[in-house]
Protein backbone atom coordinates (compact mmCIF):
# COMPACT_ATOMS: atom_id res chain seq x y z
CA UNK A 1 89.48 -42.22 249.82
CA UNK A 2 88.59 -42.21 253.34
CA UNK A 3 86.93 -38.98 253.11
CA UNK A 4 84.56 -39.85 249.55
CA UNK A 5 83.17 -42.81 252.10
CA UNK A 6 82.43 -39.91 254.82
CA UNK A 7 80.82 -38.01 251.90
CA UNK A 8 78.95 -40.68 250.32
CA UNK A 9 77.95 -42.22 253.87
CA UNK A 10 76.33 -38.53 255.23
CA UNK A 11 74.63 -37.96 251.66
CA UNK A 12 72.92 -41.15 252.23
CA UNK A 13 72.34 -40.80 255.86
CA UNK A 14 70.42 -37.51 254.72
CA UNK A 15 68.75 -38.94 252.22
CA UNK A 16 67.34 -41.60 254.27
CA UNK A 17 66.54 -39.00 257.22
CA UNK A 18 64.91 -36.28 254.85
CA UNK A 19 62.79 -39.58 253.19
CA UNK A 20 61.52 -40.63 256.47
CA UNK A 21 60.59 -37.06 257.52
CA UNK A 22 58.73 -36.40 254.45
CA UNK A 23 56.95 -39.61 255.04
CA UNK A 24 56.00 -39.31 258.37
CA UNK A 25 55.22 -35.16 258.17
CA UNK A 26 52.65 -37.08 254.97
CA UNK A 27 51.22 -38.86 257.72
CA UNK A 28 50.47 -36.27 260.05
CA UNK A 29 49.20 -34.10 256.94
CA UNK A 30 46.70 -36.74 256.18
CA UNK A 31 45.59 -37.78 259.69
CA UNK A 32 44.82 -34.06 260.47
CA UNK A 33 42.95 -33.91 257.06
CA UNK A 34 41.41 -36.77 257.72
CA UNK A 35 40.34 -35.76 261.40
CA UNK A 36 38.98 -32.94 260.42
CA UNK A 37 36.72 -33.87 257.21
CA UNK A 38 35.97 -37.27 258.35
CA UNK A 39 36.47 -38.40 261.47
CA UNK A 40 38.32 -40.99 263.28
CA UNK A 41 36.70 -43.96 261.87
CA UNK A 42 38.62 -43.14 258.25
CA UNK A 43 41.71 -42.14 259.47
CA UNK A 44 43.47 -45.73 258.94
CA UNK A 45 42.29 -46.24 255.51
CA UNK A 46 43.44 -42.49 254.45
CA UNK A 47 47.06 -42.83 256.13
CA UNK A 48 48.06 -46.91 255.48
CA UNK A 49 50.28 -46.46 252.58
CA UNK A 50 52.35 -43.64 254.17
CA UNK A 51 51.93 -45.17 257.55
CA UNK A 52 53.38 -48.44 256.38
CA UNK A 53 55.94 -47.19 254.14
CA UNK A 54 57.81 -45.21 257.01
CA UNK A 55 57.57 -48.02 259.48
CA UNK A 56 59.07 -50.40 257.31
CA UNK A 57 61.69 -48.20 256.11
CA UNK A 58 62.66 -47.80 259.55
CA UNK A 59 63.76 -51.44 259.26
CA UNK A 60 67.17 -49.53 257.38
CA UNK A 61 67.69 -48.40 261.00
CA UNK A 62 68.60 -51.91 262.56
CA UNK A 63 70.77 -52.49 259.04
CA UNK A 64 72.74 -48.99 259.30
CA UNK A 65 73.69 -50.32 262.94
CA UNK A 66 74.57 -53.46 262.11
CA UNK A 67 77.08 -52.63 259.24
CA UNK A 68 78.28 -49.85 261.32
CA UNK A 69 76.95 -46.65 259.21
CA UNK A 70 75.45 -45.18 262.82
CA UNK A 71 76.75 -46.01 265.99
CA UNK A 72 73.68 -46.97 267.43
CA UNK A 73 73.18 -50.20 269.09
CA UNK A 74 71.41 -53.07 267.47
CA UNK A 75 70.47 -54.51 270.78
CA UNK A 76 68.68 -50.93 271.63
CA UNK A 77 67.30 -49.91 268.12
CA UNK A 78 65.81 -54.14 267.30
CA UNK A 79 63.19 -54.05 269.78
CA UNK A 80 62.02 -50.58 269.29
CA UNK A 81 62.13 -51.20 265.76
CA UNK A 82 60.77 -54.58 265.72
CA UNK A 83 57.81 -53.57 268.41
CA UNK A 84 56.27 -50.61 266.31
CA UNK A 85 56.46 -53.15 263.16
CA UNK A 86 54.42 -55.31 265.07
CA UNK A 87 52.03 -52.38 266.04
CA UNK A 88 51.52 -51.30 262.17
CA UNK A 89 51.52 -54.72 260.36
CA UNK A 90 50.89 -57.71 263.27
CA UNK A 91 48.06 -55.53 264.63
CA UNK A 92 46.68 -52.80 262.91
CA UNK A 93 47.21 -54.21 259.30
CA UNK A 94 45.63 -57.96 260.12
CA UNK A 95 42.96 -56.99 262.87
CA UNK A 96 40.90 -54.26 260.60
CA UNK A 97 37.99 -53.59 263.82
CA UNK A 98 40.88 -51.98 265.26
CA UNK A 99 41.04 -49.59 262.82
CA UNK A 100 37.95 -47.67 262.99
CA UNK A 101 38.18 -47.53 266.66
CA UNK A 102 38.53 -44.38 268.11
CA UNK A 103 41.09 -45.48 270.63
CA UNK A 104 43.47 -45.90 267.60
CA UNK A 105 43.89 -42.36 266.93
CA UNK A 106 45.95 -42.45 270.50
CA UNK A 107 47.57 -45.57 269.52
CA UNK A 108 48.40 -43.43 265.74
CA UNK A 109 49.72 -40.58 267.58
CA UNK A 110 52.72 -42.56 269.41
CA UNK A 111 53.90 -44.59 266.13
């Protein structure tokens, strides 16, 4: 039984891993796009959805510590977690001048 729970537990971890990869290589895809065709002031507005989605999934990451999936340690993985979700959604989600300025594409690039 013990090893169906080691099965079922690195399916999921891949899953997860693979999900958020997809997501954040999305990202990139669309802030290069975006770059390119548009320029930095639409890069925000192109990339939120993605953007969002693989920040807040990254919430699993705390969860999968606590319940012991990973051995990663909540006290290390909560504020790095909890400090780029206030990045995407306390900053760049409520204060929208800061997304059309061109210092966010930096401030994009280390999300």
């Amino acid at each position: 039984m013990a090893g169906f729970f080691s099965l079922l537990r690195r399916l999921y971890l891949t899953a997860y891993n693979f999900t958020l990869f997809v997501g954040w290589f999305q990202v990139l895809y669309i802030v290069l796009k975006t770059l390119k065709e548009s320029g930095h002031e639409s890069i925000y507005h192109a990339a939120e959805k993605p953007l969002l989605f693989a920040q807040t999934a990254a919430v699993l990451e705390i969860l999968h510590g606590i319940v012991g999936l990973v051995r990663s340690p909540v006290t290390a993985t909560l504020p790095q977690i909890g400090s780029r979700l206030l990045l995407a959604w306390g900053i760049l989600w409520s204060f929208p001048v800061v997304k059309t300025n061109l210092n966010f594409f930096s401030l994009f690039c280390f999300l």
